[in-house]
N, C-alpha and C. Protein backbone atom coordinates (compact mmCIF):
# COMPACT_ATOMS: atom_id res chain seq x y z
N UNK A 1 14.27 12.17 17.47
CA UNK A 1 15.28 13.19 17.71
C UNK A 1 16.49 12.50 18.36
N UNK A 2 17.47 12.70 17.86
CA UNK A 2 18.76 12.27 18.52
C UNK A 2 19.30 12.69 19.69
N UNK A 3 19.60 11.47 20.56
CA UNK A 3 20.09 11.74 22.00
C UNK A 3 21.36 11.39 22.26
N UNK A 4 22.17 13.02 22.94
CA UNK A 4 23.93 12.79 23.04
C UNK A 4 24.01 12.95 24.05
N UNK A 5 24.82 12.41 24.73
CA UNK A 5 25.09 12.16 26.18
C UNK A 5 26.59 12.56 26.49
N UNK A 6 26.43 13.19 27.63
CA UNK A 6 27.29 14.64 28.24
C UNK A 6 27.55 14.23 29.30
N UNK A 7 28.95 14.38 29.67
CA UNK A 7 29.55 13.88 31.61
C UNK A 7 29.97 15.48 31.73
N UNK A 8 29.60 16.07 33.08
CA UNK A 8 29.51 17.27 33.37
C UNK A 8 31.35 16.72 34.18
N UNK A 9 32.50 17.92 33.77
CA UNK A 9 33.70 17.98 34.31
C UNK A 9 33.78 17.97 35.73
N UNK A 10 32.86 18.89 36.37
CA UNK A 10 33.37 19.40 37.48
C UNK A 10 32.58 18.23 38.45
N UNK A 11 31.55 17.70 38.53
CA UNK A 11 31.13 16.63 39.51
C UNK A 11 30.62 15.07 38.60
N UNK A 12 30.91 15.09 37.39
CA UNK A 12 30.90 13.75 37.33
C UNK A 12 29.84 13.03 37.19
N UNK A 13 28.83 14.02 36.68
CA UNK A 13 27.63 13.59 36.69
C UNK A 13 27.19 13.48 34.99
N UNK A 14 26.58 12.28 34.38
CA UNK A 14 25.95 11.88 33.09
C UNK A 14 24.53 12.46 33.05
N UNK A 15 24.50 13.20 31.45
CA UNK A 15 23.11 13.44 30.91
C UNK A 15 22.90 13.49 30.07
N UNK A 16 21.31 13.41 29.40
CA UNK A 16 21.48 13.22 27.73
C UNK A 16 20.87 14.87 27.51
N UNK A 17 21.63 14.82 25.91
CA UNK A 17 20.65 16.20 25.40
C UNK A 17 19.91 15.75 23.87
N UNK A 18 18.83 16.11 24.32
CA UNK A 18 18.27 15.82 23.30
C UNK A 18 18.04 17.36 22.13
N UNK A 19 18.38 16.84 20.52
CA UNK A 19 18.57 17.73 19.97
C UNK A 19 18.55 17.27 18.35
N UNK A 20 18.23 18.51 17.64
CA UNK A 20 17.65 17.51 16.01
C UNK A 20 19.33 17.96 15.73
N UNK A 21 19.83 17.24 14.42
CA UNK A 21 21.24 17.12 13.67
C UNK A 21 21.38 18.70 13.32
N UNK A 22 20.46 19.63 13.06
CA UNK A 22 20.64 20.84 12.75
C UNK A 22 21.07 21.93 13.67
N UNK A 23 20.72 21.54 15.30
CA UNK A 23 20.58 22.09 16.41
C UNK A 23 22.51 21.61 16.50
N UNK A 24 22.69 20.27 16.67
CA UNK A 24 24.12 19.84 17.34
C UNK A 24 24.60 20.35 16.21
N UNK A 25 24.89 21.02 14.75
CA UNK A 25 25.61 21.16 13.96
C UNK A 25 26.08 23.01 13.61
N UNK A 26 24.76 23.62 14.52
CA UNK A 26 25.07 25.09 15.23
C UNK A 26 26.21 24.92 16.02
N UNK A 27 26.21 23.94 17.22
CA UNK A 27 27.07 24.22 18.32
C UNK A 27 25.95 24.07 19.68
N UNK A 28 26.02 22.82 20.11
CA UNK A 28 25.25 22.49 21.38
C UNK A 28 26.12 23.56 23.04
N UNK A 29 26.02 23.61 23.76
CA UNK A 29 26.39 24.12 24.79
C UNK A 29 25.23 23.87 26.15
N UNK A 30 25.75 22.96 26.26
CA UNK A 30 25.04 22.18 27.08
C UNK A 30 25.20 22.25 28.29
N UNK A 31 24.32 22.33 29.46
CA UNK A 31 24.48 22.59 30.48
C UNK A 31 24.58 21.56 31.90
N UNK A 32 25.28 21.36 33.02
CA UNK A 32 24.81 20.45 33.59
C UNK A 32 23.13 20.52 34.14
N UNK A 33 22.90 19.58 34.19
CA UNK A 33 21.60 19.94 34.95
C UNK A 33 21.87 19.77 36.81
N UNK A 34 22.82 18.50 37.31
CA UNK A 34 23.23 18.93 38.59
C UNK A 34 23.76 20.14 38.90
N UNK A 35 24.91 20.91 38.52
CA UNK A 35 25.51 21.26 39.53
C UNK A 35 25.82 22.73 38.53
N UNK A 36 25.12 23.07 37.16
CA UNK A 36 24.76 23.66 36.03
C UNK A 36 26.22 24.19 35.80
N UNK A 37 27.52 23.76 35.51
CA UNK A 37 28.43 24.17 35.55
C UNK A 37 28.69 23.45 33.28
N UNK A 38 28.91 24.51 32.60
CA UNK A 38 29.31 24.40 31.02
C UNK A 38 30.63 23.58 30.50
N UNK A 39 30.91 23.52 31.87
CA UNK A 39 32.48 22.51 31.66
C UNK A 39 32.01 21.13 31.64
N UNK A 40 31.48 20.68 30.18
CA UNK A 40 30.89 19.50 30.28
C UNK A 40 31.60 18.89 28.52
N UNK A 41 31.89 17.33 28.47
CA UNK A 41 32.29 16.75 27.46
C UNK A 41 31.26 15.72 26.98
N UNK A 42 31.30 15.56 25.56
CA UNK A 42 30.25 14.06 24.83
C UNK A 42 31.08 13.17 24.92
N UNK A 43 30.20 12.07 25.57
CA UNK A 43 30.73 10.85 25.52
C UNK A 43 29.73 9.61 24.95
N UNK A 44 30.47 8.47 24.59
CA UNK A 44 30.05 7.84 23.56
C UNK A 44 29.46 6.56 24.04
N UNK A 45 28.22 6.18 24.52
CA UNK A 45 28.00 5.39 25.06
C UNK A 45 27.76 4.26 24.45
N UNK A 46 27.20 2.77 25.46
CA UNK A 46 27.10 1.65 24.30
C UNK A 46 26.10 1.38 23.45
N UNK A 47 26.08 1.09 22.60
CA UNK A 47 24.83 0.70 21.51
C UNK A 47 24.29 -0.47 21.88
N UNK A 48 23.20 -0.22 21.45
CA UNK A 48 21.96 -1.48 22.24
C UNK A 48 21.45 -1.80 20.57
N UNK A 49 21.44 -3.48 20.47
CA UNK A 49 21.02 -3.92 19.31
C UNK A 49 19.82 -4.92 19.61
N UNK A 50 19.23 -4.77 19.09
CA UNK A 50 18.36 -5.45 18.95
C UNK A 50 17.31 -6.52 17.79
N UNK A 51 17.11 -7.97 18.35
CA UNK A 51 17.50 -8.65 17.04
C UNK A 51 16.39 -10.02 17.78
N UNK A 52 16.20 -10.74 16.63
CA UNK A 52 15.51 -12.00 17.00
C UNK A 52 16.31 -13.05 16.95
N UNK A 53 16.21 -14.49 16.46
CA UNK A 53 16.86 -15.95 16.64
C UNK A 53 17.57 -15.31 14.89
N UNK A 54 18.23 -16.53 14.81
CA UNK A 54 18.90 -16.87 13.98
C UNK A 54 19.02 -17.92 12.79
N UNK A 55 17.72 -18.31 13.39
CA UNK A 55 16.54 -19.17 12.36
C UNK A 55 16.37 -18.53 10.88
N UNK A 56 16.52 -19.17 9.55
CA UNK A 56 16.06 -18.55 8.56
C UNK A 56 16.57 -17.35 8.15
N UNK A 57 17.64 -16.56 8.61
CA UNK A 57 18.53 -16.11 8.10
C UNK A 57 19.72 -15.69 8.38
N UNK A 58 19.93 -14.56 8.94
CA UNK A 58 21.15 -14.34 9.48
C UNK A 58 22.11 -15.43 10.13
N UNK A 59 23.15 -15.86 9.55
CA UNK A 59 24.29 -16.87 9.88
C UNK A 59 26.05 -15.61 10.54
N UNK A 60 25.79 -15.42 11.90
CA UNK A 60 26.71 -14.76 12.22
C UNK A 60 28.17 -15.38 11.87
N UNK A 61 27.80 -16.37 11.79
CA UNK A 61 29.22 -17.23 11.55
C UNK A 61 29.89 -17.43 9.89
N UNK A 62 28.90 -16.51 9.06
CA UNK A 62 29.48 -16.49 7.43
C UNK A 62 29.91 -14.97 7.71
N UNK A 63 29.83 -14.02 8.61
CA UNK A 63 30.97 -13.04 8.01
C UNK A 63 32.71 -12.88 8.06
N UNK A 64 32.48 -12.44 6.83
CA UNK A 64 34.25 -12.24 6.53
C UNK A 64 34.79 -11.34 7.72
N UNK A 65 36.06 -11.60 7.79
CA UNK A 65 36.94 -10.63 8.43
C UNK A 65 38.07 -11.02 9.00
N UNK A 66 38.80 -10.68 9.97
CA UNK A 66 40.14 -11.03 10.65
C UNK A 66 40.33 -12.62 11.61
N UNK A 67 40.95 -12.71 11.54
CA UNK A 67 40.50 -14.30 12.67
C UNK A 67 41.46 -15.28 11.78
N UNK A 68 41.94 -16.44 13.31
CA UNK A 68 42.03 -17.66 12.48
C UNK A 68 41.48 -18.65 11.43
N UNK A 69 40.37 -18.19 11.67
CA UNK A 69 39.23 -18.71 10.56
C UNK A 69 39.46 -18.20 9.49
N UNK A 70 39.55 -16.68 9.30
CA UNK A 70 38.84 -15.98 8.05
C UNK A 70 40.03 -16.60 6.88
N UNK A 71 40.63 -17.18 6.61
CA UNK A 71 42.06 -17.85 5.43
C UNK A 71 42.83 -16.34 5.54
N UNK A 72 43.64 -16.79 4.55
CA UNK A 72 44.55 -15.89 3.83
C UNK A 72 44.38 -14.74 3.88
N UNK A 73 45.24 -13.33 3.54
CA UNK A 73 44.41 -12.43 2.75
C UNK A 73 43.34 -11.41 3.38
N UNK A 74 43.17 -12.23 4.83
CA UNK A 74 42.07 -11.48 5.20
C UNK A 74 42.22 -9.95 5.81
N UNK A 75 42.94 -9.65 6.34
CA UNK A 75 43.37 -8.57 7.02
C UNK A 75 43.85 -7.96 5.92
């Protein structure tokens, strides 16, 4: 189940809500759980990746894109 994470306006306090894609696509209304005040916004937190060595396949250093490296053309 997918977890969205909510900073409550009035004190500043972070929480997650957990909720299936059908539930957030009604209209979540989410509550604080400190200070239970509805004046609350989603915010987008960081993504956590997770990955092994670099042995045997993945070469981070062959993708294309912007950079002094990437030649010409690239952008």
């Amino acid at each position: 189940m997918p977890t969205y994470e909510y900073m409550c306006l009035e004190c500043q306090s972070k929480f997650d809500v957990f909720a299936t894609l059908a539930q957030k696509e009604k209209g979540l209304s989410p509550e604080c759980p400190n200070c239970h005040s509805r004046e609350v916004i989603q915010v987008f937190g960081s993504i956590a990746v997770i990955g092994g060595s670099t042995r045997g396949g993945f070469d981070p250093g062959a993708l294309s894109g912007c950079g002094p490296s990437a030649g010409p053309g690239c952008c």
